[in-house]
PDB file of N, CA and C in Angstrom:
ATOM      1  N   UNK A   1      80.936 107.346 114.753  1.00  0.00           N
ATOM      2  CA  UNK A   1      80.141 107.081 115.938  1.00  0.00           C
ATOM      3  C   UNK A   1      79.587 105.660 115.861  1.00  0.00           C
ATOM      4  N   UNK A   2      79.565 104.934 117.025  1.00  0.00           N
ATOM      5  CA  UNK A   2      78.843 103.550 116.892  1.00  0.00           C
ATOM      6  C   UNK A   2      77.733 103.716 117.541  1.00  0.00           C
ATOM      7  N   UNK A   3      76.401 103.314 116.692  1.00  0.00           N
ATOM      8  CA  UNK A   3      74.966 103.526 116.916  1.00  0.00           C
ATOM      9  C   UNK A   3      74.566 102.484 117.714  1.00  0.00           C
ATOM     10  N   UNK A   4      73.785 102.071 118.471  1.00  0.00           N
ATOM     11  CA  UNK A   4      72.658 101.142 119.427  1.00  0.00           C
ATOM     12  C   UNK A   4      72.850 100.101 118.055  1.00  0.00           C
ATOM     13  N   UNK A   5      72.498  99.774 117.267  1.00  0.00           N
ATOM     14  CA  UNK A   5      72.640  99.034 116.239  1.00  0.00           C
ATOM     15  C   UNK A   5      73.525  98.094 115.814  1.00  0.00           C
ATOM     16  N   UNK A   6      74.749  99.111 115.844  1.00  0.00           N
ATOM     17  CA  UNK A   6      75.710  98.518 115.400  1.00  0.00           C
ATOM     18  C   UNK A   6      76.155  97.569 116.761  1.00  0.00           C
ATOM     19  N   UNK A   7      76.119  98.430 117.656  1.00  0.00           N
ATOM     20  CA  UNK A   7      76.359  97.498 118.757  1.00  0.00           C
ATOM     21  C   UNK A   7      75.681  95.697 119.083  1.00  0.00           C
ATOM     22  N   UNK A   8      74.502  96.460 118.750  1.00  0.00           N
ATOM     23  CA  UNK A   8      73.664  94.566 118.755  1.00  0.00           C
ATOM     24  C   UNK A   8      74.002  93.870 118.250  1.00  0.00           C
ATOM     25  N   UNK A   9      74.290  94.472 116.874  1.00  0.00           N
ATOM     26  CA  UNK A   9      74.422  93.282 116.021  1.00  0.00           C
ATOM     27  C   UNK A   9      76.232  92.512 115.604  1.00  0.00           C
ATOM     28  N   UNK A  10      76.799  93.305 116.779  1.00  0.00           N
ATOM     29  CA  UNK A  10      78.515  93.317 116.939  1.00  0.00           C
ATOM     30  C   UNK A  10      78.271  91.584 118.192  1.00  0.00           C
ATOM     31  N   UNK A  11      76.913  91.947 118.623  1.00  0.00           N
ATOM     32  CA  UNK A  11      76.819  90.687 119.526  1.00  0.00           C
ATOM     33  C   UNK A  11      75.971  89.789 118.768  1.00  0.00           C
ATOM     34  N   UNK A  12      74.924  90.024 118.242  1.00  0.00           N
ATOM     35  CA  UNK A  12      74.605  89.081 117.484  1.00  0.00           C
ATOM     36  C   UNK A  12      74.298  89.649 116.039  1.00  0.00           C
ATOM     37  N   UNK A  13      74.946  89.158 115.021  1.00  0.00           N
ATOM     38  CA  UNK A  13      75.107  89.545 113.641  1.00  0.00           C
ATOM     39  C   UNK A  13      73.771  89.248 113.176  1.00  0.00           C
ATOM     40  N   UNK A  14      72.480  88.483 113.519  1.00  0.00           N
ATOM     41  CA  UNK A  14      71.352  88.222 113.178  1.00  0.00           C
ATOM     42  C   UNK A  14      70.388  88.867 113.854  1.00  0.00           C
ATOM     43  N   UNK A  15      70.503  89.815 114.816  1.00  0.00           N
ATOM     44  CA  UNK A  15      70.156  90.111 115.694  1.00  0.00           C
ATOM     45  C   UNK A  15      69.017  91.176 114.658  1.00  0.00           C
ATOM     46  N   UNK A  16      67.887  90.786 115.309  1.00  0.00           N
ATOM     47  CA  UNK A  16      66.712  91.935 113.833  1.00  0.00           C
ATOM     48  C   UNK A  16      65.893  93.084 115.601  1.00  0.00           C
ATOM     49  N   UNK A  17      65.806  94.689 115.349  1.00  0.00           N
ATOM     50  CA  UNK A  17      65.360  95.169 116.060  1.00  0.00           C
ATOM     51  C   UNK A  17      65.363  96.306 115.389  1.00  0.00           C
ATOM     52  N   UNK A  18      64.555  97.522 116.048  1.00  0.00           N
ATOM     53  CA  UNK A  18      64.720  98.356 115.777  1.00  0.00           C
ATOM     54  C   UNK A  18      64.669  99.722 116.976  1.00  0.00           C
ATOM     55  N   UNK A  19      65.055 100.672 116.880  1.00  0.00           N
ATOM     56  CA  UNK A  19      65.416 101.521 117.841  1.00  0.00           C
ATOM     57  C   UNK A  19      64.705 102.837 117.558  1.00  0.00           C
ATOM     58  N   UNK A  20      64.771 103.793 118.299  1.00  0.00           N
ATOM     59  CA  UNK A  20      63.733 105.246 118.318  1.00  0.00           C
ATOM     60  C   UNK A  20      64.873 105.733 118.442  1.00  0.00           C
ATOM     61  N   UNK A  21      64.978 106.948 118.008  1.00  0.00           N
ATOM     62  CA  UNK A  21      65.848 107.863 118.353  1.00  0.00           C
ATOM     63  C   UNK A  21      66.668 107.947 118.994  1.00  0.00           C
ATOM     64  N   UNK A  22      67.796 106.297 118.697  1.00  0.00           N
ATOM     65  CA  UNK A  22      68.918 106.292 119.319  1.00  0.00           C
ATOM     66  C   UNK A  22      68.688 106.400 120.888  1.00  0.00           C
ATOM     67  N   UNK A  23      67.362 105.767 121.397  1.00  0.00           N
ATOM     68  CA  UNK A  23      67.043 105.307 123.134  1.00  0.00           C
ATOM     69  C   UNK A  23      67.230 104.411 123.531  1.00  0.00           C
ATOM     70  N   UNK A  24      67.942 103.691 124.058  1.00  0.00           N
ATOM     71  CA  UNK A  24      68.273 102.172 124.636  1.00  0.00           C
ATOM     72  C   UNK A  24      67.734 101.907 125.054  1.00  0.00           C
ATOM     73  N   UNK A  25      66.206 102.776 125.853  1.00  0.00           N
ATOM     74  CA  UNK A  25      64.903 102.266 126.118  1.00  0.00           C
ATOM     75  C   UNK A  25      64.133 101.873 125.382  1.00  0.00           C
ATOM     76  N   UNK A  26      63.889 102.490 124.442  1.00  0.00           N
ATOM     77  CA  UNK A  26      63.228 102.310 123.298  1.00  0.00           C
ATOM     78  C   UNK A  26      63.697 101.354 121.901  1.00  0.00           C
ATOM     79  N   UNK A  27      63.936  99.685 122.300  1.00  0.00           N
ATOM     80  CA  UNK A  27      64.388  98.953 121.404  1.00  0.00           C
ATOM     81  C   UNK A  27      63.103  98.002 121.272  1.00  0.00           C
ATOM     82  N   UNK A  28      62.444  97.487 120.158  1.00  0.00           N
ATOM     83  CA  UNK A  28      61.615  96.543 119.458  1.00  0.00           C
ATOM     84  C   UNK A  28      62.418  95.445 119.246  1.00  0.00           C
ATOM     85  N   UNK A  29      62.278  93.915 119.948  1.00  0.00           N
ATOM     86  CA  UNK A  29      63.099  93.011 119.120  1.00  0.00           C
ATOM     87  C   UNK A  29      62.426  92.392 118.235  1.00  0.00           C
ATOM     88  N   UNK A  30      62.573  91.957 117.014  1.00  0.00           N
ATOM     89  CA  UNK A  30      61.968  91.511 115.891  1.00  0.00           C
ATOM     90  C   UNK A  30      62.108  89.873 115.915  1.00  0.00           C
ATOM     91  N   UNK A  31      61.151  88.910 115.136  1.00  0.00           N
ATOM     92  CA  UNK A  31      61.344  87.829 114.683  1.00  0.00           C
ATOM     93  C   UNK A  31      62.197  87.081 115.797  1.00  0.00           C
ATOM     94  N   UNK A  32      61.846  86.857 116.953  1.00  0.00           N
ATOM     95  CA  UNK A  32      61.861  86.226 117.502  1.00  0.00           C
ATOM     96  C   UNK A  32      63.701  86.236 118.526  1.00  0.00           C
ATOM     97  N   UNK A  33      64.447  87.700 118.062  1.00  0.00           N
ATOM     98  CA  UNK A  33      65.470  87.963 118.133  1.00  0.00           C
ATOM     99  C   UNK A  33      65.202  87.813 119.917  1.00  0.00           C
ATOM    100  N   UNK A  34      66.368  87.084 120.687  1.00  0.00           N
ATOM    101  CA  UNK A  34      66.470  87.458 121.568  1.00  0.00           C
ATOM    102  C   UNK A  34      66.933  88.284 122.414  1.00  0.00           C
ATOM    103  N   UNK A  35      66.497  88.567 123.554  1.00  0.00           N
ATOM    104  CA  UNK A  35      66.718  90.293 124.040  1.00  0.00           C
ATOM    105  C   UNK A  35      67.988  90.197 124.544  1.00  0.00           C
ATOM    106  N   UNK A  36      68.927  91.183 124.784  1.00  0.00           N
ATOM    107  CA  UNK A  36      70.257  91.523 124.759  1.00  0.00           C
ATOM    108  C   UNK A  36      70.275  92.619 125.335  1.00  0.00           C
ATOM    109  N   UNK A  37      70.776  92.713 126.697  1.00  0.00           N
ATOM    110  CA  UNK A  37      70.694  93.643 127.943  1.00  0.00           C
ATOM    111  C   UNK A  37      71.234  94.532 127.239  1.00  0.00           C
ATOM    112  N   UNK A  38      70.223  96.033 128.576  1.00  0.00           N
ATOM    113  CA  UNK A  38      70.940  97.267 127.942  1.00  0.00           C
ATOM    114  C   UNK A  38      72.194  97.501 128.615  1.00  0.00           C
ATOM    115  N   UNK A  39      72.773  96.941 129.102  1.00  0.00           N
ATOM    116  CA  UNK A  39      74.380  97.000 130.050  1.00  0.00           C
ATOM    117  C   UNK A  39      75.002  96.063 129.275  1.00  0.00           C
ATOM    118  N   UNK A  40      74.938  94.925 128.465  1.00  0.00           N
ATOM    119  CA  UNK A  40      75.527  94.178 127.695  1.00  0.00           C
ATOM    120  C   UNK A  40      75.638  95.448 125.984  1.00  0.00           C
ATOM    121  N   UNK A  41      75.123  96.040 125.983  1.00  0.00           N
ATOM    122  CA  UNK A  41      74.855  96.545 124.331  1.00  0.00           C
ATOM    123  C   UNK A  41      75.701  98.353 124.581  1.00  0.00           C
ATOM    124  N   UNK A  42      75.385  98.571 126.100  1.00  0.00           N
ATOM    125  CA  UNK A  42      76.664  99.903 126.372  1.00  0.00           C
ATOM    126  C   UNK A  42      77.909  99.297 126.354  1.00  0.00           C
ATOM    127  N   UNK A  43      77.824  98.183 126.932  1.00  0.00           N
ATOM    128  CA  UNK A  43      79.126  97.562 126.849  1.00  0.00           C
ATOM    129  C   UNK A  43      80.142  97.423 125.633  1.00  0.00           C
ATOM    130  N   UNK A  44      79.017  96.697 124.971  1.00  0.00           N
ATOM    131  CA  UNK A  44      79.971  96.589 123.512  1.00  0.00           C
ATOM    132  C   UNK A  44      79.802  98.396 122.753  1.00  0.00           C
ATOM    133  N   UNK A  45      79.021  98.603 123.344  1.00  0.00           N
ATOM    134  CA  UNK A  45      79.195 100.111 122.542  1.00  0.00           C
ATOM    135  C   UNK A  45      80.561 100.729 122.691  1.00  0.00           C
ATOM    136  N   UNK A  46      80.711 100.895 124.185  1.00  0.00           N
ATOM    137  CA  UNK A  46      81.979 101.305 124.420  1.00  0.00           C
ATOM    138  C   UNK A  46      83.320 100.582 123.859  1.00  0.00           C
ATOM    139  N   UNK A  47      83.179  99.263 123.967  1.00  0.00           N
ATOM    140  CA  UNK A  47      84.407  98.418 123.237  1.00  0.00           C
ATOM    141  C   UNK A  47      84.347  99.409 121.728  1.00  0.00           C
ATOM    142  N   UNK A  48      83.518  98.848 121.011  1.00  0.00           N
ATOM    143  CA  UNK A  48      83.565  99.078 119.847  1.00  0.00           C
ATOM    144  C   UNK A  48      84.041 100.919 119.256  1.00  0.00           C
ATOM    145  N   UNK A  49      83.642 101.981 120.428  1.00  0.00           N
ATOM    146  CA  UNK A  49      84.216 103.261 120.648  1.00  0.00           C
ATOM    147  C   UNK A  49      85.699 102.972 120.439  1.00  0.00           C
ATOM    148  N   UNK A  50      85.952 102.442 121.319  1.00  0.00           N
ATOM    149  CA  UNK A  50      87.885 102.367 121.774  1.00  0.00           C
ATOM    150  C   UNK A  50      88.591 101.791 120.252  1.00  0.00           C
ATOM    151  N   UNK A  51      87.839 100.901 119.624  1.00  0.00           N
ATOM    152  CA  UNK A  51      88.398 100.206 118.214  1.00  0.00           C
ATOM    153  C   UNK A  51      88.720 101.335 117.554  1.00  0.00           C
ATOM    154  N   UNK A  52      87.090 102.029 117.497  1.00  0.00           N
ATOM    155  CA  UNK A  52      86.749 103.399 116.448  1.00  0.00           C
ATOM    156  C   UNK A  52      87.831 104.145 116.906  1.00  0.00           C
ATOM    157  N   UNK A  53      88.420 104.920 118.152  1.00  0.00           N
ATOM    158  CA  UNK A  53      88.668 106.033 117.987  1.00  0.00           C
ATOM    159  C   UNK A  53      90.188 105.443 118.108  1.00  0.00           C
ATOM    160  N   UNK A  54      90.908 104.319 118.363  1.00  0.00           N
ATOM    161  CA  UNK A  54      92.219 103.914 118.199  1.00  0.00           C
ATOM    162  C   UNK A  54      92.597 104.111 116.242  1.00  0.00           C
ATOM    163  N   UNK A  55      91.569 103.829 115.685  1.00  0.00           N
ATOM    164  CA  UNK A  55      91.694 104.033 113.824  1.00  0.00           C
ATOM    165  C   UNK A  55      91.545 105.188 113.585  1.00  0.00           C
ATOM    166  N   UNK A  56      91.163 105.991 114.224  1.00  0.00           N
ATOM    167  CA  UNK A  56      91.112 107.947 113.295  1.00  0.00           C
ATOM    168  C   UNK A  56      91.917 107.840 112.738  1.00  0.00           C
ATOM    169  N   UNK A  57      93.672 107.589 112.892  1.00  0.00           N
ATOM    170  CA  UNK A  57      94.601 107.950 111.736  1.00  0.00           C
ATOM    171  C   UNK A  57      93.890 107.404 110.525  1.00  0.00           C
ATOM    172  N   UNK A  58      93.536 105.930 110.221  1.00  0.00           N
ATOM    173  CA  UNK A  58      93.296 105.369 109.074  1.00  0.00           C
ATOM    174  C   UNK A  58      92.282 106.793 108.469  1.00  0.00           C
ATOM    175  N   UNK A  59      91.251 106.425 109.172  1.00  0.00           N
ATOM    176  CA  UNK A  59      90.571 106.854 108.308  1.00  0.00           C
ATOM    177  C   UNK A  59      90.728 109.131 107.849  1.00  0.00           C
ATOM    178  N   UNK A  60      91.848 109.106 108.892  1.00  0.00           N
ATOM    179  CA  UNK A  60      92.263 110.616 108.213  1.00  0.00           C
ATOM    180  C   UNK A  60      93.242 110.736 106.980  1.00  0.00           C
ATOM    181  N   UNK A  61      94.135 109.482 107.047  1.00  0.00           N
ATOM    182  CA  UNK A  61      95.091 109.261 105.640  1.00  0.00           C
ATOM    183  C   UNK A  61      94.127 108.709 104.681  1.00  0.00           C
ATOM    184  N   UNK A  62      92.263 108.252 104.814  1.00  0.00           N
ATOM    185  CA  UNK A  62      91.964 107.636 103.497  1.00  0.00           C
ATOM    186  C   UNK A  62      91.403 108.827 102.795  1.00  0.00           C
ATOM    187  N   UNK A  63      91.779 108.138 101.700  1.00  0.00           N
ATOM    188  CA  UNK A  63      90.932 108.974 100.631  1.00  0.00           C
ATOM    189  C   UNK A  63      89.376 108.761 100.179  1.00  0.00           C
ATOM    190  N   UNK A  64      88.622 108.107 101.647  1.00  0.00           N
ATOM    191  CA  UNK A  64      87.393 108.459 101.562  1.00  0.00           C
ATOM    192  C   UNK A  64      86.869 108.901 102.500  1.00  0.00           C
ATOM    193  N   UNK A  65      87.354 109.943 102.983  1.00  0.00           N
ATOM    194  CA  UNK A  65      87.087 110.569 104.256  1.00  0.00           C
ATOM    195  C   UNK A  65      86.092 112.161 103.809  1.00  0.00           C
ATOM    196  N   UNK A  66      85.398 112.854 103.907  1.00  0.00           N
ATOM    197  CA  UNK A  66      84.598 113.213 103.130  1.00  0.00           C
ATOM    198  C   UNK A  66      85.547 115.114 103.117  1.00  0.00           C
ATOM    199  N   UNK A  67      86.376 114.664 103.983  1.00  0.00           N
ATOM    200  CA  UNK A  67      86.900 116.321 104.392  1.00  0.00           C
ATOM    201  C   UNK A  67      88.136 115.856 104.027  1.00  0.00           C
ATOM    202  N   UNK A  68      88.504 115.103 103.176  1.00  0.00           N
ATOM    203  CA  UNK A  68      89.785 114.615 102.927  1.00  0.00           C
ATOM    204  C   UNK A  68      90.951 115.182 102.424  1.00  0.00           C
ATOM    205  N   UNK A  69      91.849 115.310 103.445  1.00  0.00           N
ATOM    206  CA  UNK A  69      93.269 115.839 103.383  1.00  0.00           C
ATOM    207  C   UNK A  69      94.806 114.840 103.699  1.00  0.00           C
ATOM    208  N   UNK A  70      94.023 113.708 102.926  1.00  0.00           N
ATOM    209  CA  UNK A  70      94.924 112.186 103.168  1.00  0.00           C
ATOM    210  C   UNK A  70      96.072 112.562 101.588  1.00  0.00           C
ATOM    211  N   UNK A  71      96.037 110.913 102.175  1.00  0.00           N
ATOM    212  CA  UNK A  71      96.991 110.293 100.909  1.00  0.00           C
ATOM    213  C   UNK A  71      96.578 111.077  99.127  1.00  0.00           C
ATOM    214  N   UNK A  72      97.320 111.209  98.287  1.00  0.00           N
ATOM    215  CA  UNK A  72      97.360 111.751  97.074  1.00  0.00           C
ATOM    216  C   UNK A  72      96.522 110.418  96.046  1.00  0.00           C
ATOM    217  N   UNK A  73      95.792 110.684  95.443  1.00  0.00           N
ATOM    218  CA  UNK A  73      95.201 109.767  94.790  1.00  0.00           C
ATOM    219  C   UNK A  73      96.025 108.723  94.186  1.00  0.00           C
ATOM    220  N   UNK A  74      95.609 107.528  93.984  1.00  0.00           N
ATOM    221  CA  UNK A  74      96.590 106.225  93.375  1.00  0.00           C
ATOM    222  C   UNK A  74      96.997 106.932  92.292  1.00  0.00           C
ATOM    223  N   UNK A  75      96.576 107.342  91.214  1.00  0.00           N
ATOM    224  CA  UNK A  75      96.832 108.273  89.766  1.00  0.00           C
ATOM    225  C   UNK A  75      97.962 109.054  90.457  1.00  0.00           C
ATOM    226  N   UNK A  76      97.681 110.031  90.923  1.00  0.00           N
ATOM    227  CA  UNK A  76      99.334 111.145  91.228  1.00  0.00           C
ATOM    228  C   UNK A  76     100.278 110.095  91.830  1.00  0.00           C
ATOM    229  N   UNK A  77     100.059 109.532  92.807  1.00  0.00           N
ATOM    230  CA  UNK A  77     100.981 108.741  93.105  1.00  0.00           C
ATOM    231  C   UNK A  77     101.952 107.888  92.232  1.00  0.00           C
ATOM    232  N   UNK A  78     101.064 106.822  91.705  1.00  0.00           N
ATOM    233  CA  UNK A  78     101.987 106.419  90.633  1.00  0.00           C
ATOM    234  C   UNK A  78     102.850 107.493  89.564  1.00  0.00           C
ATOM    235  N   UNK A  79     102.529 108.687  88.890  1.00  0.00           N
ATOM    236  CA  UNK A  79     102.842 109.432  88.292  1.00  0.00           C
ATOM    237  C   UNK A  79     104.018 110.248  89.252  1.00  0.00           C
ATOM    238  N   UNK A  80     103.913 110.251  90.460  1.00  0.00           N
ATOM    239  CA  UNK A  80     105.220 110.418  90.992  1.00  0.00           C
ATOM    240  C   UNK A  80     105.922 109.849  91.102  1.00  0.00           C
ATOM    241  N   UNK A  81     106.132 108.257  91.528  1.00  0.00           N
ATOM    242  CA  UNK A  81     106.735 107.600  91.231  1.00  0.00           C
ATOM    243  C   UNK A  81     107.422 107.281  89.931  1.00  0.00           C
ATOM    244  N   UNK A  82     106.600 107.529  88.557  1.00  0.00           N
ATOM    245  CA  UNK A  82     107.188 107.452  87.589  1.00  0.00           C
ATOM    246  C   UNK A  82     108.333 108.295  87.197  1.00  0.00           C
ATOM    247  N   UNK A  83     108.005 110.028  87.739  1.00  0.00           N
ATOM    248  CA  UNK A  83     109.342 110.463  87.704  1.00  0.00           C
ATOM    249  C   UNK A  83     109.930 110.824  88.694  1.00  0.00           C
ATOM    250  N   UNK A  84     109.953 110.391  90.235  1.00  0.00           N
ATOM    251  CA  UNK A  84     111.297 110.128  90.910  1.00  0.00           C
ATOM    252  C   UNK A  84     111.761 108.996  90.667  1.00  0.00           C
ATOM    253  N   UNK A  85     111.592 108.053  89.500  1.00  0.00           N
ATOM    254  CA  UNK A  85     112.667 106.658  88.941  1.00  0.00           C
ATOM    255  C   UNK A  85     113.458 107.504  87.934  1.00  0.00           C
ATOM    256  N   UNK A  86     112.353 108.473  87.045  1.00  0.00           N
ATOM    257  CA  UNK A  86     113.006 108.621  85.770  1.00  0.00           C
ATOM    258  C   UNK A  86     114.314 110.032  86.518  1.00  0.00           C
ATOM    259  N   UNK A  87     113.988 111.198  87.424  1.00  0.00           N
ATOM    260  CA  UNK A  87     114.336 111.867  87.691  1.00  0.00           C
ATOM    261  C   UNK A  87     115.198 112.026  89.089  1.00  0.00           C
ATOM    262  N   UNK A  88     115.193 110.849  89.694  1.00  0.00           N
ATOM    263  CA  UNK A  88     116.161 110.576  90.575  1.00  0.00           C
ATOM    264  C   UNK A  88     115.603 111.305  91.778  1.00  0.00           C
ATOM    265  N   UNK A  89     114.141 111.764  91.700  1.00  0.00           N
ATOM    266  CA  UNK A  89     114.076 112.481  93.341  1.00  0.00           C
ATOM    267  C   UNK A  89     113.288 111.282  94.296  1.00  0.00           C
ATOM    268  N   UNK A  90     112.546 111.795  95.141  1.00  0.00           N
ATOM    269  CA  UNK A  90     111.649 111.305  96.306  1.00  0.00           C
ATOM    270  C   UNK A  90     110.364 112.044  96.729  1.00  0.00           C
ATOM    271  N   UNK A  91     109.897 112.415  95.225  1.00  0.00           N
ATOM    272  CA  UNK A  91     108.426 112.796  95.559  1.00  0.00           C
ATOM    273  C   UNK A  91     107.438 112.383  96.412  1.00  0.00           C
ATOM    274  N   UNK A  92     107.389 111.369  95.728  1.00  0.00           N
ATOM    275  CA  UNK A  92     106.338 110.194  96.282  1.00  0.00           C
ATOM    276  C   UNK A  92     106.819 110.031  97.876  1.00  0.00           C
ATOM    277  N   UNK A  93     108.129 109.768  97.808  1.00  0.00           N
ATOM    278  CA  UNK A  93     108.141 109.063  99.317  1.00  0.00           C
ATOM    279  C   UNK A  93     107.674 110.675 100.085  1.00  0.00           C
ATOM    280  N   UNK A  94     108.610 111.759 100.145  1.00  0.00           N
ATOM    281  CA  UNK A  94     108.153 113.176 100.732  1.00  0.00           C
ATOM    282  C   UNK A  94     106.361 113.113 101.064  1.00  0.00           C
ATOM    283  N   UNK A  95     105.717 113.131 100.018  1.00  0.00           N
ATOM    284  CA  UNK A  95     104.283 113.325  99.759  1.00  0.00           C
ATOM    285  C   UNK A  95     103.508 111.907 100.874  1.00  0.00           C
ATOM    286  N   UNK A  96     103.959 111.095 100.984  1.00  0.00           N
ATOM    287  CA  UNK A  96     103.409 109.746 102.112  1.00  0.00           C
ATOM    288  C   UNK A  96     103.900 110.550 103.523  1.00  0.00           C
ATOM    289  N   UNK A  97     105.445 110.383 103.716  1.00  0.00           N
ATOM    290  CA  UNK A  97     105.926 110.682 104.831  1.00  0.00           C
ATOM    291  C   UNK A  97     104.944 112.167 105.375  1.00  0.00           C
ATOM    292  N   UNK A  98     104.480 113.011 105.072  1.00  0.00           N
ATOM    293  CA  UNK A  98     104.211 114.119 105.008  1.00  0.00           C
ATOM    294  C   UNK A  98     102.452 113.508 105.948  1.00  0.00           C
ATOM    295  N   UNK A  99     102.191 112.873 105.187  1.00  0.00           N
ATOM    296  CA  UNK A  99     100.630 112.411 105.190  1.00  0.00           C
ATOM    297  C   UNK A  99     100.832 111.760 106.872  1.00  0.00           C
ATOM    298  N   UNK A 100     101.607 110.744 106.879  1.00  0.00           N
ATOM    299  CA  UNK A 100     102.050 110.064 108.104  1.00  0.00           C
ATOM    300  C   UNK A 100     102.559 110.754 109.128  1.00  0.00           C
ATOM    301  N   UNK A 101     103.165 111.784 109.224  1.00  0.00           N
ATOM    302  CA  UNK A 101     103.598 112.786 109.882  1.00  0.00           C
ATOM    303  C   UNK A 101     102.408 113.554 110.658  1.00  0.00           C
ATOM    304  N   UNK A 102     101.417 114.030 109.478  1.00  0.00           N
ATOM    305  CA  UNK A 102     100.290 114.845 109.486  1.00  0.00           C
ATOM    306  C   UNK A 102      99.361 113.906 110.852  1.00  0.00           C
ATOM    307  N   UNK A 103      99.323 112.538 110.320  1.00  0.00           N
ATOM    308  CA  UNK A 103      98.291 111.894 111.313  1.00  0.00           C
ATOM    309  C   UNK A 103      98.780 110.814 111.745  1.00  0.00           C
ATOM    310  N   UNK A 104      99.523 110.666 112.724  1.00  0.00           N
ATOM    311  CA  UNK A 104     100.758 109.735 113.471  1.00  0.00           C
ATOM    312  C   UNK A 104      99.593 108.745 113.473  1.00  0.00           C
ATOM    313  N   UNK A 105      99.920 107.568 113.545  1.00  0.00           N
ATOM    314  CA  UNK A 105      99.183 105.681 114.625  1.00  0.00           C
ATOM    315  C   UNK A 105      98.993 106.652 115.618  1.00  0.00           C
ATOM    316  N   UNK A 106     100.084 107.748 116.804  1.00  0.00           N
ATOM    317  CA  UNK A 106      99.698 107.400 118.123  1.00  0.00           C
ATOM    318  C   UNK A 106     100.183 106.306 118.454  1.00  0.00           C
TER     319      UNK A 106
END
């Protein structure tokens, strides 16, 4: 999810404020930060949505996804690889393709 926050500071990276309970009414600008419309900050909210939800695959193949049913850890991986060289199969590749399959780009 992209927070009121993240959004501001997607427009200005220095941008110091703070927010209530996620209210776009309810923003404090700090230190002299200048104010940054609430139709400029839905705006980038929404941009920044479309980024987020175009990457779900990534972050369903990573292996830090907290419900994670991605990629096989670097350790098994390499260790498959070690014996489909020594054993002539396609573990490894099966076990990716599988993952990629599971959660297409789209």
């Amino acid at each position: 999810m992209i927070d009121i926050f993240t959004a501001i500071r997607a427009i200005n990276p220095s941008a110091e404020a703070s927010i209530t309970n996620e209210d776009i009414n309810r923003i404090r600008w700090h230190n002299d930060t200048p104010v940054i419309s609430n139709e400029d900050i839905l705006a980038k909210q929404a941009e920044l949505r479309v980024t987020w939800d175009a990457l779900q695959y990534q972050r369903d193949r990573s292996l830090r996804t907290p419900e994670y049913s991605g990629y096989p850890s670097i350790e098994d991986q390499m260790d498959m690889m070690w014996h489909d060289k020594k054993d002539g199969t396609t573990t490894w590749e099966d076990a990716i393709q599988a993952i990629k399959d599971k959660y297409p780009k789209e």
